[in-house]
Protein backbone atom coordinates (compact mmCIF):
# COMPACT_ATOMS: atom_id res chain seq x y z
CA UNK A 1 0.00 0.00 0.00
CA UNK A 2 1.21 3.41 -0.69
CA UNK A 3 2.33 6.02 1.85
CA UNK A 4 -0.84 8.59 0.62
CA UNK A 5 -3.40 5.50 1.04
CA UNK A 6 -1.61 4.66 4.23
CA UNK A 7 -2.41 8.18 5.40
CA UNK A 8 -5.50 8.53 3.92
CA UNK A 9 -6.91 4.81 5.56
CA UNK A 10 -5.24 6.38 9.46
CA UNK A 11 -7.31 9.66 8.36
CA UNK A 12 -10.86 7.55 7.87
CA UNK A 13 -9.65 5.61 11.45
CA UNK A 14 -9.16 9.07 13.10
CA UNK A 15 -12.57 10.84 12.21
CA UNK A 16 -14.10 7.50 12.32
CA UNK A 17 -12.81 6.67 15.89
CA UNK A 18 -12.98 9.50 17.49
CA UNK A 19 -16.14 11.25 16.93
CA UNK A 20 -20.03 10.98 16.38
CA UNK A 21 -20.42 10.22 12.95
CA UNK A 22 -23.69 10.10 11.91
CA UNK A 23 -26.43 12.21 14.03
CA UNK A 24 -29.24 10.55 12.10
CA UNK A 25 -30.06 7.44 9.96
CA UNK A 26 -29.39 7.41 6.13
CA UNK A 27 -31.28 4.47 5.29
CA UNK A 28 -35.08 4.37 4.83
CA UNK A 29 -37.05 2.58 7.66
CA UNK A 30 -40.38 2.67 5.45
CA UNK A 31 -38.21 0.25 3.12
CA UNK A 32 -36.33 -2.01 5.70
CA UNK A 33 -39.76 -2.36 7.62
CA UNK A 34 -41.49 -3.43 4.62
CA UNK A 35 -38.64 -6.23 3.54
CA UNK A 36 -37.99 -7.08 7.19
CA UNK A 37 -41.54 -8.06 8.11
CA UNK A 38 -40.77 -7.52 11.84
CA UNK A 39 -42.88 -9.84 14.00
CA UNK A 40 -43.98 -9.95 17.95
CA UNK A 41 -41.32 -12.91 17.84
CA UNK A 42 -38.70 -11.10 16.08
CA UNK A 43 -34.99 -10.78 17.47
CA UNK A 44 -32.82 -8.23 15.72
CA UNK A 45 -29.30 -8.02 15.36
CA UNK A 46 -28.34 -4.69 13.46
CA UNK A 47 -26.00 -1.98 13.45
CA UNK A 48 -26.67 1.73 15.64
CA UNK A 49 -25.65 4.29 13.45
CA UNK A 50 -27.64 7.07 15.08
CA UNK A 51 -30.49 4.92 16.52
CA UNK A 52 -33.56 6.24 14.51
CA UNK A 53 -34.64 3.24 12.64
CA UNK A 54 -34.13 0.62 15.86
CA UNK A 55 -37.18 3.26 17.13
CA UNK A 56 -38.77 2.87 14.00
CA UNK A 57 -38.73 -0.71 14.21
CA UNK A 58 -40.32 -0.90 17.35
CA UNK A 59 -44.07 -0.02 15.57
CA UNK A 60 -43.75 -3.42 14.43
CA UNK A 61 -43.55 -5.12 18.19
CA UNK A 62 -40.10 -6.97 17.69
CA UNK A 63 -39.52 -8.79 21.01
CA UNK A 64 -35.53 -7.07 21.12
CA UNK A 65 -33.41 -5.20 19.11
CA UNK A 66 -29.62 -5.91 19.79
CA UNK A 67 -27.72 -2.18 18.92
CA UNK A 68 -24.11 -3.04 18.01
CA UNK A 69 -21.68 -0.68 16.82
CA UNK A 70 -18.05 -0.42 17.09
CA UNK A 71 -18.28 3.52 17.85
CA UNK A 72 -19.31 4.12 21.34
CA UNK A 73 -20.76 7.38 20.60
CA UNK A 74 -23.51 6.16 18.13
CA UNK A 75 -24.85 4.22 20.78
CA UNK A 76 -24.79 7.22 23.42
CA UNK A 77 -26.63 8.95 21.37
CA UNK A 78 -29.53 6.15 20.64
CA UNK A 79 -29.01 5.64 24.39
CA UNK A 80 -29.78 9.71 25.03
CA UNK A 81 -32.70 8.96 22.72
CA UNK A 82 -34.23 5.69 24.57
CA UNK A 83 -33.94 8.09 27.86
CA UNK A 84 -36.05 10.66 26.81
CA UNK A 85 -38.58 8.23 25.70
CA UNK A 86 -38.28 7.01 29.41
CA UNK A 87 -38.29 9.91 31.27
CA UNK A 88 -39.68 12.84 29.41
CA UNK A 89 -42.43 14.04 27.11
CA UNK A 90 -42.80 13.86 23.33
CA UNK A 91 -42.50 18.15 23.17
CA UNK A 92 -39.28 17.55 25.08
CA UNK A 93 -38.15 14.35 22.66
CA UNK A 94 -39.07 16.81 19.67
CA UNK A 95 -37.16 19.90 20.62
CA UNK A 96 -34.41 17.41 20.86
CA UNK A 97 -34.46 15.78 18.25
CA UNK A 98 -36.63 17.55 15.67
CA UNK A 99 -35.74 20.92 16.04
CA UNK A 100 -32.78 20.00 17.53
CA UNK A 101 -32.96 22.88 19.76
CA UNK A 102 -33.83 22.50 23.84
CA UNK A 103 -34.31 25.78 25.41
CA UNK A 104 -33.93 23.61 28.79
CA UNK A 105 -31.31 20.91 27.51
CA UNK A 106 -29.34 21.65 30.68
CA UNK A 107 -31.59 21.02 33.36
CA UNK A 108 -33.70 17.96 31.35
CA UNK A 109 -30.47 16.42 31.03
CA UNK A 110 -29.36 16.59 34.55
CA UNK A 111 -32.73 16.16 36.62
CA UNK A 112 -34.09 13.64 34.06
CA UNK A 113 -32.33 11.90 31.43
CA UNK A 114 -28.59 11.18 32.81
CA UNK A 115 -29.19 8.89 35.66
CA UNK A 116 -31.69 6.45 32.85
CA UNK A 117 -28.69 6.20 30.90
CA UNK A 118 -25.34 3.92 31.07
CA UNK A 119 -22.19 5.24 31.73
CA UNK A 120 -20.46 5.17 29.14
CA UNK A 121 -23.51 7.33 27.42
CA UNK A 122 -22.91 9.39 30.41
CA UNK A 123 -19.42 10.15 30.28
CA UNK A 124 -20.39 11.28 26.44
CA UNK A 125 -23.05 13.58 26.55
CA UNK A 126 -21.75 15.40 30.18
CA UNK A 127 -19.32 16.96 27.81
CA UNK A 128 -21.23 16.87 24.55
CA UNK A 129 -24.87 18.64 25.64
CA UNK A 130 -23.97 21.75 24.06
CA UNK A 131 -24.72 20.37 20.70
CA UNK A 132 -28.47 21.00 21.76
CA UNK A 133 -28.15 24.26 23.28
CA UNK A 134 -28.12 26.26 20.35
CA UNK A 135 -25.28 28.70 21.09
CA UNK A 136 -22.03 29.12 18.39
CA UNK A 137 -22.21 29.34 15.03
CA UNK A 138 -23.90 25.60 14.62
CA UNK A 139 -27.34 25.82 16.27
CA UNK A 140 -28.62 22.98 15.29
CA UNK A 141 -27.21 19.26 16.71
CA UNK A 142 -27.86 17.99 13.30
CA UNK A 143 -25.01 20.10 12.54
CA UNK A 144 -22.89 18.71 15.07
CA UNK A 145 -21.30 15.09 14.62
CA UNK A 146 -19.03 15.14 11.52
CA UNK A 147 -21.45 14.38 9.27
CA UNK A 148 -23.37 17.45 10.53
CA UNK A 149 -19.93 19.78 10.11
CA UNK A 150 -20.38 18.83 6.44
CA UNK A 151 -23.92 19.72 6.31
CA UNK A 152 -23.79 22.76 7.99
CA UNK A 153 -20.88 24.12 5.77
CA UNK A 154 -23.45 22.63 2.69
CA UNK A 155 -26.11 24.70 4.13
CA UNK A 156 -23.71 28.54 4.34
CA UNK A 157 -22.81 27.56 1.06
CA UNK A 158 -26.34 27.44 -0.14
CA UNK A 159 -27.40 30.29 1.89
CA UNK A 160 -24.77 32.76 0.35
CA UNK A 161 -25.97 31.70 -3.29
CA UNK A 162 -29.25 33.44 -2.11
CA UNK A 163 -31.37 32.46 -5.71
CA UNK A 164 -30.00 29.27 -5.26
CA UNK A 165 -31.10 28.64 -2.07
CA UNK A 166 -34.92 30.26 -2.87
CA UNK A 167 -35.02 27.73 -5.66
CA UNK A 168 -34.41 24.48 -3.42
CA UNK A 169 -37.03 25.98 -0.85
CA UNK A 170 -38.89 25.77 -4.17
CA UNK A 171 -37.83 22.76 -5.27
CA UNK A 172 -39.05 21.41 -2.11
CA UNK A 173 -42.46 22.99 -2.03
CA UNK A 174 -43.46 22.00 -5.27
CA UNK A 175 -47.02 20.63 -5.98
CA UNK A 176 -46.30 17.88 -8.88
CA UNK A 177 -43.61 15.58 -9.40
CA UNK A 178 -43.37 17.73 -12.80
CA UNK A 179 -42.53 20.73 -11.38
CA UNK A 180 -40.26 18.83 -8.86
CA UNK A 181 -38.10 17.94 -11.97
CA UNK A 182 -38.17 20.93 -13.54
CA UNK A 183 -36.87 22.77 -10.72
CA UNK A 184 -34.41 20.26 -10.41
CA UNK A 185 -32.79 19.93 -13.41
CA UNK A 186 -33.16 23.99 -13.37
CA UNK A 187 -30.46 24.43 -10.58
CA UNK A 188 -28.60 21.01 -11.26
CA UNK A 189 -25.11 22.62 -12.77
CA UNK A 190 -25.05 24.97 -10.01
CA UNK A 191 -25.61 22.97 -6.91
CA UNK A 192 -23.07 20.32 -8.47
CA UNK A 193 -20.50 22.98 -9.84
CA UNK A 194 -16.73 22.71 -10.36
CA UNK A 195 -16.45 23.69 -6.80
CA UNK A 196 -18.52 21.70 -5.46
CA UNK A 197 -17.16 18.41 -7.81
CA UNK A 198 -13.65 19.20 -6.14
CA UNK A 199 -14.65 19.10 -2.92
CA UNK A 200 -16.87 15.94 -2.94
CA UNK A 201 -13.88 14.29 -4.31
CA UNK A 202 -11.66 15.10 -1.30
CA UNK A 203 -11.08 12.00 0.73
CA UNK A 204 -11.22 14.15 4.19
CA UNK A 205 -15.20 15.25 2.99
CA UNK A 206 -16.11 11.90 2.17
CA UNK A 207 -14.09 11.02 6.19
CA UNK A 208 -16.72 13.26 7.44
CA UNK A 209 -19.99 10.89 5.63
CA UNK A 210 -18.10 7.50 6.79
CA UNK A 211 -17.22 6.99 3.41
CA UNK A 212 -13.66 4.55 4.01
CA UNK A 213 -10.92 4.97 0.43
CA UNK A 214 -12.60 1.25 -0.30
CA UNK A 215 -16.18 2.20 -1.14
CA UNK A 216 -14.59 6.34 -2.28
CA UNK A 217 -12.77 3.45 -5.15
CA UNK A 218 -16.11 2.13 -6.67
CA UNK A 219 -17.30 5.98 -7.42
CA UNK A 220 -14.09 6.19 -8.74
CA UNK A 221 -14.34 3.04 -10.91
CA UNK A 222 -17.76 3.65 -12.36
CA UNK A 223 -18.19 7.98 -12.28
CA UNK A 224 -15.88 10.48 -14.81
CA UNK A 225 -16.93 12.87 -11.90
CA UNK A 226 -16.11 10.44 -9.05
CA UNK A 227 -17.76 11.18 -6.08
CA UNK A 228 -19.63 14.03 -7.91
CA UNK A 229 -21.27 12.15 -10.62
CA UNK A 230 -22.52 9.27 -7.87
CA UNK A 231 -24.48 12.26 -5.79
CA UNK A 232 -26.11 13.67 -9.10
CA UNK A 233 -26.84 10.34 -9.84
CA UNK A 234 -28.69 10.05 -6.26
CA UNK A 235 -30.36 13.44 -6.31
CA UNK A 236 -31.88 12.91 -9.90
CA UNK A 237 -33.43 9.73 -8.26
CA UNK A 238 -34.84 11.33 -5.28
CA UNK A 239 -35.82 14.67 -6.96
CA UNK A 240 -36.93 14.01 -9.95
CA UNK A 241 -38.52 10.32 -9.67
CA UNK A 242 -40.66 10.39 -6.52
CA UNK A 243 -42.51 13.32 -5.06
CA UNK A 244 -40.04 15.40 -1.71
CA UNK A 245 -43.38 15.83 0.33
CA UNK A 246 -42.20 13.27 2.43
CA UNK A 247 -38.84 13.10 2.11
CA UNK A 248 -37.20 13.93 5.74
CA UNK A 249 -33.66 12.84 4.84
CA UNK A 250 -33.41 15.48 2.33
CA UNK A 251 -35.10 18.29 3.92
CA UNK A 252 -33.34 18.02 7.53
CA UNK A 253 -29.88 19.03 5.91
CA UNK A 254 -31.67 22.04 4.09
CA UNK A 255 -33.46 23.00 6.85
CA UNK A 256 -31.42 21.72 10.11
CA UNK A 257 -34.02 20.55 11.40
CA UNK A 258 -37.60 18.44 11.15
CA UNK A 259 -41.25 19.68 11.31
CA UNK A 260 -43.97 17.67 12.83
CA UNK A 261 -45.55 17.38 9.63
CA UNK A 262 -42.04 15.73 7.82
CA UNK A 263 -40.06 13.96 10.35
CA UNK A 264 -39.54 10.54 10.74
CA UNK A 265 -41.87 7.86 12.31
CA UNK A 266 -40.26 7.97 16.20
CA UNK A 267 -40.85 11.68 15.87
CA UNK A 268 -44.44 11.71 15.00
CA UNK A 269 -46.07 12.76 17.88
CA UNK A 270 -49.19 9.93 17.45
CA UNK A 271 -46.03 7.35 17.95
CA UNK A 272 -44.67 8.43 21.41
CA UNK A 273 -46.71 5.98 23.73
CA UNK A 274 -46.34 3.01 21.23
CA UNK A 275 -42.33 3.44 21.44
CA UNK A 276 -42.04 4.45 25.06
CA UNK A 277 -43.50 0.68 26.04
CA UNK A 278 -41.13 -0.59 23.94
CA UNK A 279 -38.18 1.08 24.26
CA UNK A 280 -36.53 -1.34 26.84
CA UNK A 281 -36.50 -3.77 24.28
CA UNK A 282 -33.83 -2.05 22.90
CA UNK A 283 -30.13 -2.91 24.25
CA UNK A 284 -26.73 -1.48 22.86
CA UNK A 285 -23.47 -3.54 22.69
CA UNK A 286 -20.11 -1.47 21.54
CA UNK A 287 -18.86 -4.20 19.66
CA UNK A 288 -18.39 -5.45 16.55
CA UNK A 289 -21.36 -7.74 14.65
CA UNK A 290 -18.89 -11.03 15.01
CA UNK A 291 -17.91 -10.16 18.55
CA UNK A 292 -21.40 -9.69 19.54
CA UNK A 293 -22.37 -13.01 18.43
CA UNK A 294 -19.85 -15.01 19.60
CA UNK A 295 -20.64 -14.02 22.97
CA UNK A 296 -24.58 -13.71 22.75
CA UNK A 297 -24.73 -16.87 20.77
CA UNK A 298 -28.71 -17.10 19.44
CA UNK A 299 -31.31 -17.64 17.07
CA UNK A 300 -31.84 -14.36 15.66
CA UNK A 301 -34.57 -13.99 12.88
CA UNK A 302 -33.30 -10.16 11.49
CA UNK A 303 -29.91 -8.77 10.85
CA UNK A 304 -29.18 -5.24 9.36
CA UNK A 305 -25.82 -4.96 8.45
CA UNK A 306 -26.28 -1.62 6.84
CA UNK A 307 -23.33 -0.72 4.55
CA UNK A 308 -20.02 -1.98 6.76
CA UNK A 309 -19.07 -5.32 4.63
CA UNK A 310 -18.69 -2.84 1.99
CA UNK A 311 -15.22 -1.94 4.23
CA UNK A 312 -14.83 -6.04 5.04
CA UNK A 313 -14.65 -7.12 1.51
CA UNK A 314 -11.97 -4.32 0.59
CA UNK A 315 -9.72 -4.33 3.69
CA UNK A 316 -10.53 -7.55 5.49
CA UNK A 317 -12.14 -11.16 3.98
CA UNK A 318 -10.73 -12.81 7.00
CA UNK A 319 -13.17 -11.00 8.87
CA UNK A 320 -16.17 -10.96 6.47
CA UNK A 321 -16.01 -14.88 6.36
CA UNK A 322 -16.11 -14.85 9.72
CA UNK A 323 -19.18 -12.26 10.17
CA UNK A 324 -21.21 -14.83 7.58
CA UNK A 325 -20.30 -17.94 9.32
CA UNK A 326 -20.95 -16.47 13.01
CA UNK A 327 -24.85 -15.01 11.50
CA UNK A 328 -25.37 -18.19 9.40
CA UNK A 329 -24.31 -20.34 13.01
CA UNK A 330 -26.88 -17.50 14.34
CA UNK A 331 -29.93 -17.83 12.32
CA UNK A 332 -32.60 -20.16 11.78
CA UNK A 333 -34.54 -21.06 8.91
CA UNK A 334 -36.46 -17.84 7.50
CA UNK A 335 -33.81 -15.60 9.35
CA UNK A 336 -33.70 -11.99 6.65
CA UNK A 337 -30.29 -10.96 6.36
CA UNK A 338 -30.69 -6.92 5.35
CA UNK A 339 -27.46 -5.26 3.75
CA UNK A 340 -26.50 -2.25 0.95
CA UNK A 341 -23.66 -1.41 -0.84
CA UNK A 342 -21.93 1.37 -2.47
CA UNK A 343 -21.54 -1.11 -5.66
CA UNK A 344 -24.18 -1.86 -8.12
CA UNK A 345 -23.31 -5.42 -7.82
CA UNK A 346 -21.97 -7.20 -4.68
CA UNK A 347 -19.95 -9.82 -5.82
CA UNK A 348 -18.28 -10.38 -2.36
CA UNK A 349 -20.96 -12.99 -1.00
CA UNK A 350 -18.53 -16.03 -0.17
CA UNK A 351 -19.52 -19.77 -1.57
CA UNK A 352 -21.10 -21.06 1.44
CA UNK A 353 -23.68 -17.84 1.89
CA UNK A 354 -24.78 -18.76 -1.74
CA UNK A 355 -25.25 -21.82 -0.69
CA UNK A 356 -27.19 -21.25 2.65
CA UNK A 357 -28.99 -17.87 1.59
CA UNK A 358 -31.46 -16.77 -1.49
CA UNK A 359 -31.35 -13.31 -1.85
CA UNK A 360 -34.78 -11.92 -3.04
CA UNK A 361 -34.55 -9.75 -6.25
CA UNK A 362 -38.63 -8.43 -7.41
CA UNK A 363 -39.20 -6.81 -4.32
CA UNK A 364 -36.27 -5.84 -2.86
CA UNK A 365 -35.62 -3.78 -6.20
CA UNK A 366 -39.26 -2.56 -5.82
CA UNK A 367 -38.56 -0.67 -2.61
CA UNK A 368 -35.12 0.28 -3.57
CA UNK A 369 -36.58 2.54 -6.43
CA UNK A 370 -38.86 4.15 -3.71
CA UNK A 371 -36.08 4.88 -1.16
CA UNK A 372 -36.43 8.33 -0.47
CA UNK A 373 -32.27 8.54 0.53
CA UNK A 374 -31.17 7.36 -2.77
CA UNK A 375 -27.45 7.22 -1.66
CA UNK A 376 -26.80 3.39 -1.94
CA UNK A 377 -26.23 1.90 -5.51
CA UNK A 378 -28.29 -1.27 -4.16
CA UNK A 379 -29.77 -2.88 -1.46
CA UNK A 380 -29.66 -7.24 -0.67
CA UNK A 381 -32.07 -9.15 1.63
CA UNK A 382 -30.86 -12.40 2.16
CA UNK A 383 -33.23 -15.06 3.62
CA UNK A 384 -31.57 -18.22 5.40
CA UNK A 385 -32.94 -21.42 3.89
């Protein structure tokens, strides 16, 4: 390996192992619930990120979710989350995390939520509540983590190119899927300009998304833009193939923040009793998805893997061997295996997972064309036979 992919592989580790990443999900629960087809028997193994869609999944009465992620600050954050369901109201859960704003973080946080969450979550957000407090030049938490930093720079950007900015309010108000497009295709060349190209290509901006040199290589492969022509690729999906009413993902980075009326399911205020009962069925494990199973041995029926063998089939087969064999020796018959991938085509899938797992094609494409993020080239569900 060369000494710039050296450095640019101890970069990803640095920003990757060191901070919150990701202050909200990038994967659509309206999809994964639909191909998971949660049950009131159903044990999940899947990965944090920022917690949203375990809360999602909990409309669907799983008996336990199992949280694992190798980044303790992902689950401090869904652990924050599960406290507030606990120990405070839904106006409370929704300044938090919808506007992203508490007026009161301070004192909620000391005289409600710390002592209903774990240590290690403690140790975390004692010096990291200030992301909800408004104050500095990022008011928003969903411009903290590093993925926020990125979005909030997006968003100056996009404020300073005043037109530009009117137009995407536009864009995102528009009545017709028509219109939508028009819009779209209207302000296309200026949202992804030269500038804008260079910077996406920058392996420290893709750091700050969790995007590791591995999967930054496919865009490479497949894009004359690289990065640059993969995102206009995903935006002329979402924008101009399936009406934005809905579309949360999108409009939280615009806005930096959600509205009642566009957030997602855990947020919606008719959901709050439904997930409080639940919410102990949660548990988070800072591990990794092998570790976890060798010592919680099981029969799981779900696993959502999200987009991390991506990383394992570039960097480490050992280890992505071992992941199938450990969920394979983990599952039962029926057991849906959910993954994505930055690739159009996974060809990573050893022998004996061909062998043991039929991976469902009509309707796993179906949904993929109506996923509202649009930033993964595909999506497999894997069922155990």
């Amino acid at each position: 390996m060369s000494a710039i992919n050296q450095f640019r592989d101890w970069t990803f580790r640095k920003i990757h192992g060191n901070n919150l990443v990701y202050n909200t999900c990038w994967e659509d629960p309206r999809c994964d619930r639909e191909l998971l087809e949660l049950k009131a028997d159903s044990e999940v193994v899947m990965i944090t990120s920022a917690g949203c869609n375990a809360l999602d999944y909990l409309l669907d009465n799983p008996a336990k979710i199992n949280c694992v992620d190798m980044n303790p600050r992902q689950n401090a954050l869904l652990e924050l989350k599960l406290a507030t369901f606990e120990r405070a109201d839904f106006d409370d859960l929704f300044q938090l995390f919808g506007k992203g704003v508490h007026p009161e973080a301070e004192a909620l946080y000391v005289t409600q939520l710390r002592e209903a969450m774990p240590y290690f979550a403690r140790l975390y957000w004692d010096k990291s509540l200030h992301f909800f407090e408004g104050k500095g030049l990022r008011k928003s938490f969903y411009h903290h983590s590093t993925s926020g930093m990125l979005a909030w720079m997006a968003s100056q950007y996009l404020k300073a190119q005043r037109k530009l900015h009117r137009q995407i309010r536009q864009l995102f108000e528009a009545d017709s899927l028509d219109r939508q497009a028009d819009i779209y295709y209207q302000i296309e060349n200026r949202i992804l300009n030269n500038l804008m190209e260079w910077a996406l290509n920058r392996h420290f901006v893709m750091c700050l998304v969790g995007v590791p040199r591995s999967q930054q290589l496919l865009f490479v492969e497949k894009y004359d833009r690289g990065a640059a022509g993969f995102v206009q690729e995903c935006l002329r999906r979402v924008f101009t193939q399936q009406p934005v009413s809905d579309n949360y993902f999108w409009r939280l980075y615009f806005d930096g923040h959600y509205a009642e009326e566009c957030c997602p399911s855990y947020l919606q205020r008719g959901n709050f009793e439904a997930i409080r009962r639940q919410a102990r069925n949660i548990e988070t494990h800072t591990t990794t998805i092998s570790r976890f199973l060798q010592q919680h041995p099981g029969q799981y029926s779900h696993f959502v893997l999200l987009d991390h063998q991506d990383w394992l089939a570039a960097n480490d087969h050992a280890a992505l061997e071992e992941e199938w064999r450990l969920i394979l020796a983990n599952s039962k018959p029926g057991t849906r295996i959910l993954l994505r991938s930055a690739a159009q085509e996974v060809t990573f899938f050893p022998d004996f997972v061909q062998d043991s797992v039929v991976f469902e094609k009509e309707k796993t494409q179906e949904t993929h064309r109506r996923d509202r993020v649009g930033t993964y080239a595909s999506v497999y569900l894997g069922i155990v036979q």
